[in-house]
Every structure is written in C-alpha cells, then in structure tokens.
Protein backbone atom coordinates (compact mmCIF):
# COMPACT_ATOMS: atom_id res chain seq x y z
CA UNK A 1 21.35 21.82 18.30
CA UNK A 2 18.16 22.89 17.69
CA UNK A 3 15.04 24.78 18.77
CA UNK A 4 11.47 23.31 18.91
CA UNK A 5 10.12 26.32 21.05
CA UNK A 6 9.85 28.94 18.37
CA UNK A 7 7.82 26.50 15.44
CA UNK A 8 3.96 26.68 15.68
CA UNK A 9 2.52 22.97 14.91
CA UNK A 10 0.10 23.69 12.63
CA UNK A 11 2.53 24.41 10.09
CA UNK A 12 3.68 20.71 9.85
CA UNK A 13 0.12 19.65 9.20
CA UNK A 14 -0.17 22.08 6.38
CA UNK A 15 3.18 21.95 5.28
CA UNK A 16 2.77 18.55 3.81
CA UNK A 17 -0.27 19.67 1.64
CA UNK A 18 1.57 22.52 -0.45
CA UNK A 19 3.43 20.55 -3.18
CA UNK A 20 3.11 16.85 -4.16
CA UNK A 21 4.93 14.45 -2.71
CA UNK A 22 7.46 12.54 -5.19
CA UNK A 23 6.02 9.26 -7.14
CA UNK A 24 6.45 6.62 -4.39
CA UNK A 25 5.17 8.19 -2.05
CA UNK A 26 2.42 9.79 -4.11
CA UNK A 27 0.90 6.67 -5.81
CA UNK A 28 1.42 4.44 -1.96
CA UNK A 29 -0.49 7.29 -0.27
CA UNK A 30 -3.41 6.87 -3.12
CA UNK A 31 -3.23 3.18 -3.08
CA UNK A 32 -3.93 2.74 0.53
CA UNK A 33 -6.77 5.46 0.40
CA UNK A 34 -8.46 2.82 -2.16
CA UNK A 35 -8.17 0.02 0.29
CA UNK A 36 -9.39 1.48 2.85
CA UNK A 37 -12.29 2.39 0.52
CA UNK A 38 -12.08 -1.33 -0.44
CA UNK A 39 -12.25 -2.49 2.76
CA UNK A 40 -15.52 -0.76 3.57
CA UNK A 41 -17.05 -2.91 0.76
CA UNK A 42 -15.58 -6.13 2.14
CA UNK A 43 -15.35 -6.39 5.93
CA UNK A 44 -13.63 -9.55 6.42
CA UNK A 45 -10.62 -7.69 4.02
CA UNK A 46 -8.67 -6.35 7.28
CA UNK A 47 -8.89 -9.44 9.15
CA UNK A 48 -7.71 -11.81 6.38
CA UNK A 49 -4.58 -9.68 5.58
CA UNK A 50 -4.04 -8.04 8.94
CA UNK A 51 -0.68 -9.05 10.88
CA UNK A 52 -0.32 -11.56 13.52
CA UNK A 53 0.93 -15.21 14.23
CA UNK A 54 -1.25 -16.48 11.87
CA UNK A 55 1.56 -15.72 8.88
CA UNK A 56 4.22 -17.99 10.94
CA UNK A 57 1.12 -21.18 12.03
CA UNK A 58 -0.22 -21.44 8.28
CA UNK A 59 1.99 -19.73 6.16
CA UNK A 60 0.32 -16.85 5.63
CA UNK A 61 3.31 -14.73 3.65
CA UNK A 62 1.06 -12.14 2.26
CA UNK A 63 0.17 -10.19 5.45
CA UNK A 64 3.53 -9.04 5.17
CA UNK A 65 2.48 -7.26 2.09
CA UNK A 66 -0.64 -5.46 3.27
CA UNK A 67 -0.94 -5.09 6.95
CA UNK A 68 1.18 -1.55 6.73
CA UNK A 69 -1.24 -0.69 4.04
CA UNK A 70 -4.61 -1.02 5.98
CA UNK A 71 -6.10 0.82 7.87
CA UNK A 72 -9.56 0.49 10.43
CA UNK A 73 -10.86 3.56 10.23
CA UNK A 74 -10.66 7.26 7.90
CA UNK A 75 -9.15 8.80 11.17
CA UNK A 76 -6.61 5.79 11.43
CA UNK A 77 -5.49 6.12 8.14
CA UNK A 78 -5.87 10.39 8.19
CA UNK A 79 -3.28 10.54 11.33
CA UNK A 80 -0.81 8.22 9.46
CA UNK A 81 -0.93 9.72 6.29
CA UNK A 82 -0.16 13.33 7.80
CA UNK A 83 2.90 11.29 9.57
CA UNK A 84 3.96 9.27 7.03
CA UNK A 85 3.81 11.32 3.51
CA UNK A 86 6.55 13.96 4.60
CA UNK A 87 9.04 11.31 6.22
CA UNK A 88 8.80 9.20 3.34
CA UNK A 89 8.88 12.08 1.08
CA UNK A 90 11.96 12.69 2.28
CA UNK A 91 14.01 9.48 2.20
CA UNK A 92 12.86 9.19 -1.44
CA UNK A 93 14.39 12.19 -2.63
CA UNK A 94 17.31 11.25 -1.40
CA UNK A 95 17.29 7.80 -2.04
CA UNK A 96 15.22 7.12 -4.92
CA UNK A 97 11.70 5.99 -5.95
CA UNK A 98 13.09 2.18 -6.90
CA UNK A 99 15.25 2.07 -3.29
CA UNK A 100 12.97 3.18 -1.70
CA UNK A 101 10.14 0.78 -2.47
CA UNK A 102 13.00 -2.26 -1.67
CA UNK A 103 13.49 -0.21 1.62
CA UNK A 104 9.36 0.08 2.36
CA UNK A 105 9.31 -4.09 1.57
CA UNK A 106 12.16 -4.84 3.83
CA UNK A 107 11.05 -2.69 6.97
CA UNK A 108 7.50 -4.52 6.70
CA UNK A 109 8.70 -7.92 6.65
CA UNK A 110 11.57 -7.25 9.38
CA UNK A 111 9.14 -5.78 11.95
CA UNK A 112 6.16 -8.13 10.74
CA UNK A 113 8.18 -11.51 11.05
CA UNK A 114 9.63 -9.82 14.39
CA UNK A 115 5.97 -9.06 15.70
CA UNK A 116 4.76 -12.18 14.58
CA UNK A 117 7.25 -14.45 15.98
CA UNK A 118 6.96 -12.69 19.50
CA UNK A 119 3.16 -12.52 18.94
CA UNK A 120 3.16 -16.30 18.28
CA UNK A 121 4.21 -17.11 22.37
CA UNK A 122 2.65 -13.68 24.38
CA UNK A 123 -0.59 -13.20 22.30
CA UNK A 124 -1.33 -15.47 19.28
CA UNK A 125 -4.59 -13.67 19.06
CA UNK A 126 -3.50 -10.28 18.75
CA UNK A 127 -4.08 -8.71 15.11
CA UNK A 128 -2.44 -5.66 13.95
CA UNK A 129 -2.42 -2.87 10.70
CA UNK A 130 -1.61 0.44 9.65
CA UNK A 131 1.60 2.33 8.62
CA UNK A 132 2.59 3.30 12.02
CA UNK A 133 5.34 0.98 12.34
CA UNK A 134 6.85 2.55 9.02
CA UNK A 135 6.37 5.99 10.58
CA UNK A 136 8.51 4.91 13.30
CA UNK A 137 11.00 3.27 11.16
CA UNK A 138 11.67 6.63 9.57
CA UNK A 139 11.78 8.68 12.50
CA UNK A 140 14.40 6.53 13.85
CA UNK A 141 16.55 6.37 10.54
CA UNK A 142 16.51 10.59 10.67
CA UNK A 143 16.60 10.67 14.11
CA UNK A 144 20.11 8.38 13.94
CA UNK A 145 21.23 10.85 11.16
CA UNK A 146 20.61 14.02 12.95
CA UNK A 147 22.46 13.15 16.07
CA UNK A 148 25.47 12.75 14.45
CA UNK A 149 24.96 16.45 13.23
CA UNK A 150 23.15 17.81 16.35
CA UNK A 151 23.64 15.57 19.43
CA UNK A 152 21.23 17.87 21.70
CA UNK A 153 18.01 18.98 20.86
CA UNK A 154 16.57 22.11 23.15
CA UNK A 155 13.03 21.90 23.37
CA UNK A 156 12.48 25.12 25.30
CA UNK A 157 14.81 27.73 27.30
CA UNK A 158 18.07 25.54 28.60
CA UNK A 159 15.68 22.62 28.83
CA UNK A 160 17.49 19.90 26.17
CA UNK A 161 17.58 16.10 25.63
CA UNK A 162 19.40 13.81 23.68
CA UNK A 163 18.62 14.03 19.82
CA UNK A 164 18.00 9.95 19.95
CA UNK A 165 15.20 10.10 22.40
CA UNK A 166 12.91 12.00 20.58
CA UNK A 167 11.39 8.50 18.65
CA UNK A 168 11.13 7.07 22.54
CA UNK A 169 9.18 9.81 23.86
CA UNK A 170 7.13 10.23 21.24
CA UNK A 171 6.70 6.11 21.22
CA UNK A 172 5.95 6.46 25.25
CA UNK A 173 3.15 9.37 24.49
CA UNK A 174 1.63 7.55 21.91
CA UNK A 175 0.95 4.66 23.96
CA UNK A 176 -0.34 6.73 26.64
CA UNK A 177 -2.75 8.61 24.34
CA UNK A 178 -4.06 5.90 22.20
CA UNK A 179 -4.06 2.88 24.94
CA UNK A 180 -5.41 0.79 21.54
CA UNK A 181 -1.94 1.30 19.59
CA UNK A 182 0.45 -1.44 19.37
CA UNK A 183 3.43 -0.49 21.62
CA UNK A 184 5.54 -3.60 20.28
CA UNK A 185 4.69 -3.17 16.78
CA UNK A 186 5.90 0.56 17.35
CA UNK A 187 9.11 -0.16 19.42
CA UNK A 188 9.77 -2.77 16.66
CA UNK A 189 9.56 -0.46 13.33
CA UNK A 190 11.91 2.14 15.65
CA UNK A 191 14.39 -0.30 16.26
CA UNK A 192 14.47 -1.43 12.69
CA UNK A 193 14.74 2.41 11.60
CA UNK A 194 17.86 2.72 13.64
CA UNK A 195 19.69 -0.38 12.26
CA UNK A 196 18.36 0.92 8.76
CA UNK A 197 20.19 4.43 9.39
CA UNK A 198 23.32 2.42 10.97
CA UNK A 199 23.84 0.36 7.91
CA UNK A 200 23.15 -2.86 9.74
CA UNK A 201 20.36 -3.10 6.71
CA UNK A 202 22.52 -2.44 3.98
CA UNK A 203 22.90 -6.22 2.31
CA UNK A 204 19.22 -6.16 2.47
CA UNK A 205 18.65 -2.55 1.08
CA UNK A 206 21.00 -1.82 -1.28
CA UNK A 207 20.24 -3.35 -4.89
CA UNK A 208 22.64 -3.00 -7.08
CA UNK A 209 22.97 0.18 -8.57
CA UNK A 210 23.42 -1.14 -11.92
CA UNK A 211 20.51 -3.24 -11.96
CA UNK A 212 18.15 -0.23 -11.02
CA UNK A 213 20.13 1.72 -14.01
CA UNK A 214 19.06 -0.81 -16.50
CA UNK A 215 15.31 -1.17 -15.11
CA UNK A 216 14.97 2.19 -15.80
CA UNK A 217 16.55 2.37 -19.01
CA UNK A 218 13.88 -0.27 -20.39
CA UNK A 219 11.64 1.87 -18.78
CA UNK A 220 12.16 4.94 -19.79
CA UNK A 221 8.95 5.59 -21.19
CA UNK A 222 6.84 4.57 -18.44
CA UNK A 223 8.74 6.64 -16.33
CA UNK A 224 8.56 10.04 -18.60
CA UNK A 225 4.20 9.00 -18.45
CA UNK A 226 4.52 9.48 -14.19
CA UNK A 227 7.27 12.65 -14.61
CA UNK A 228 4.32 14.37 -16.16
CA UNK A 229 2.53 14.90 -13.55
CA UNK A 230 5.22 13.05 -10.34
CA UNK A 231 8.61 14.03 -9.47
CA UNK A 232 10.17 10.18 -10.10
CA UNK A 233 13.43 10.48 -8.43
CA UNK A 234 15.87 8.26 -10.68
CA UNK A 235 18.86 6.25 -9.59
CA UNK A 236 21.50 8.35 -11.67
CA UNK A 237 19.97 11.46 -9.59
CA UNK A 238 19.73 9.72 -6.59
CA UNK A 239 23.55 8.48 -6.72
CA UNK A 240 24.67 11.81 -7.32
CA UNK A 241 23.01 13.05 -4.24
CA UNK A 242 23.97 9.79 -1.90
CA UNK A 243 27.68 10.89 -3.10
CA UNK A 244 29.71 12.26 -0.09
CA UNK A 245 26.56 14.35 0.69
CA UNK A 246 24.64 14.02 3.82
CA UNK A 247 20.95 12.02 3.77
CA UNK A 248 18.00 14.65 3.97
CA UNK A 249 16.90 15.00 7.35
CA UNK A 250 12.72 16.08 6.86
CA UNK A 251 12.08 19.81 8.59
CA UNK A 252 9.57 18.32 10.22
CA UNK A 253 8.71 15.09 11.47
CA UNK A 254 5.80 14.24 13.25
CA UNK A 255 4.48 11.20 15.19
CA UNK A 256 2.75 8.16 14.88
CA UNK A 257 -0.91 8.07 14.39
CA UNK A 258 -1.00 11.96 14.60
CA UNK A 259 0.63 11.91 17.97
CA UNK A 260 2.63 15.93 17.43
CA UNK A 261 5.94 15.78 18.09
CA UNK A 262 8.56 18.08 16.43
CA UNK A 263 11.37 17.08 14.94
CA UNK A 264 14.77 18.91 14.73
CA UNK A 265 15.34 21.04 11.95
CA UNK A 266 18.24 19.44 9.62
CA UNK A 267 20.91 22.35 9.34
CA UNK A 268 21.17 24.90 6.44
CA UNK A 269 24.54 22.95 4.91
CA UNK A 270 22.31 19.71 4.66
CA UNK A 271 19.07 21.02 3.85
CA UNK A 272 21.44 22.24 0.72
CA UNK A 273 23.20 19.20 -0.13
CA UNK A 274 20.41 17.34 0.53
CA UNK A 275 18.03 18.58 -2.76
CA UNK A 276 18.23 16.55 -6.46
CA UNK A 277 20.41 18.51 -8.42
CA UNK A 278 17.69 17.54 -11.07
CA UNK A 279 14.77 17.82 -8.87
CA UNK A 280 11.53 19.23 -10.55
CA UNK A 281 9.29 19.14 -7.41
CA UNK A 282 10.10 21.24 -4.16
CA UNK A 283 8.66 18.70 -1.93
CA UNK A 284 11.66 18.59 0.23
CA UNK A 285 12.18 18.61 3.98
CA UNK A 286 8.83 19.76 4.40
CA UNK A 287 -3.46 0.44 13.55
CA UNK A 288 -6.35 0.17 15.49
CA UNK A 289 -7.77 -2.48 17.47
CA UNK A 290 -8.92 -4.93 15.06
CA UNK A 291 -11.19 -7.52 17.18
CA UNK A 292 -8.66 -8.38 20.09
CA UNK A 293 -5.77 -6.41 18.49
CA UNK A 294 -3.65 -3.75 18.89
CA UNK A 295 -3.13 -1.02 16.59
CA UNK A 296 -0.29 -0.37 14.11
C-alpha cells in the first residue's frame, strides 16, 4: 500500500529534468522534438503519416512507424514528453536499450492495427498521433506489476482503491479534460500495457537473448561513442537485473498528455533490486485533433 497524500506534484515534473534519461529514451525524446520541428516546415507531414484506416484501405504500413512520434502542437508534444521520458526511463533500465526499442515497435503496431481496424467501420475519417497511447501502455505494464506488490493504493486518509484502477481513472479524467484526446486510442495502448506486463506479449517481445549479445558485440564501439555521454543499458546488464529480481516500478508516474496523476511508490526492496548493478546514470524511478481526428 501506498500513500499519494503526502507527495507534492511538482516534484514529478522536475524530477524528470535532474539526470538524463538512459540512451533510448534520450535519443527518441530528441528525435521526435526534430519532427515536430520538421513538421512545422512541411504541413502536410502529420497528415500523411498520422494513424487511421487509411494504413488497412491502401496499405499504408508506415504510419505505424511515426504516428506515436508526432505531435500537433509544442504543448502536445511538451505534456507527453513530461509523461513519457520517466516511464520509459524506467522500463529501459530494467529491460534494456535493444528490448526496449522491440517493445516501443510492438506496442505501436498492436494498438495502431487495433485502432485502425476499429477505425475502419465507426470512423474511417478519424486521424490520430502522439505518444499518448505509449504512455498508457506503460502505466498499465507498472500498474500490473505493482498490484501484485501493493494491491491497495490510499490516496488520502482511509480513502483507498484498487492499485489497477489508477490507468482507468486517469484514462476517464483525461477524456474529460481534453474532450479532443482519443479515448480508444488511449483505452487501446492500456490494454496492450497490461497484456505486455502479463506476458501475453512475450513471443512478440522477447528476442533472443543471444542474438542481442552478439549485436552488441559487433557493436561494441558504437556503443562505447553513446556511453560517453548516455547510460546504454546492455543486455548482459539487463539479464542480470531481469534475474529473479522484480521489474522497476517508476516513483512516479504521471498521465497522459500532462493529465497529473500519481503513481504508487514501488517499495524500498524493489526500488533496490531494481537498479543496474553496472549502472552509470541515476536516472532511476524518478494527439490532438488533426482535421476531424482525435488526439493520441
């Protein structure tokens, strides 16, 4: 169990600004900063690559690349940075910066092909983007660990809820506060979070450890280049840590599109466990409408 009561909110805005975030998560956060940029210079960028029904009707494969990395606006993609960085942060230091890309690629295409294929009979029209729907994804995954380890969360007093209804209410909120925000697209990247956390995922997830071994054996350079100035959490680290130890459950998690919402706080046995044994950075635990769209 947990207390949300006693945490002041500001700190999980500032929190995520005080060390840098491991490589992944580091060089995605810059990359979609430049295509936002990039999008300013070509308008018609968003609604060539944005998600919708379109992918399924003409074959359009490569939306599921880029609509979670576009966004409509600097606040759209401000709010979902200060979401995403620490969540993601998180599941790469305990996973690692290769398994954690195949993890990014298969969330997108799961909840894109889901969106699209429920898009393509209730609104063919509808266009969607922005890294909302992996925000939920990851709140869900934690969320499923943490209510193994704390099945009630107190959120003030003797006022508590379920651990796995935090993601739903802050899902319901969000929709209530930003009427533009794609509800399914949401709902979608939370349910795929939970089957991610549940192993449901795992053929689809789990590369081979071997394979990523000898990747970054013939890479070895390339990756002592990014450890000189990124925390590049490698496979032999993150197998170590995936051993009989508990996944890292972020201090803070925070919702969609900038929505607040606390998150438990994982407890002092995991928040040990939980840390590379090799780690060199402490960052640990720490869409909008788009013409007749909803946002991601």
């Amino acid at each position: 169990m947990s207390s949300l009561s006693n945490r002041n909110p500001l700190d999980t805005l500032f929190n995520v600004f005080k060390t840098v975030p491991p490589a992944l998560t580091s060089g995605l956060s810059l990359f979609m900063v430049i295509l936002f940029f990039a999008s300013v210079v070509f308008p018609t960028m968003n609604e060539s690559l944005a998600l919708n029904s379109r992918l399924l009707t003409n074959f359009e494969l490569n939306r599921l690349t880029w609509y979670p990395m576009l966004h409509l606006n600097l606040l759209h993609l401000g709010l979902n940075l200060w979401a995403f960085v620490p969540l993601l942060s998180s599941f790469e230091l305990s996973n690692g910066t290769v398994r954690t890309g195949v993890v990014l690629n298969v969330l997108a295409t799961l909840t894109g092909l889901a969106y699209a294929l429920i898009g393509l009979v209730f609104f063919p029209d509808a266009s969607v983007l922005g890294s909302s729907a992996w925000v939920f994804s990851f709140m869900g995954y934690f969320t499923y660990l943490e209510q193994s380890a704390m099945p009630t969360t107190f959120i003030t007093g003797n006022f508590k809820i379920p651990t796995w209804t935090k993601p739903f209410i802050v899902l319901i909120v969000t929709a209530i506060i930003l009427p533009g925000s794609s509800f399914l697209g949401h709902l979608l990247g939370l349910v795929f979070g939970f089957l991610l956390a549940m192993g449901k995922l795992k053929f689809m997830v789990e590369p081979p450890g071997k394979v990523i071994l000898w990747i970054e054996k013939r890479i070895d350079f390339l990756i002592k280049l990014i450890q000189q100035k990124f925390y590049y959490v490698k496979e032999a680290d993150a197998i170590e840590i995936r051993k009989g130890e508990s996944q890292s459950i972020p201090l803070h998690a925070v919702g969609p599109s900038g929505s607040g919402a606390g998150a438990a706080s994982r407890p002092a046995a995991a928040a040990a466990s939980a840390s590379p044994k090799k780690s060199g950075n402490p960052f640990q635990g720490q869409g909008n409408v788009l013409g007749n769209t909803d946002s991601n």
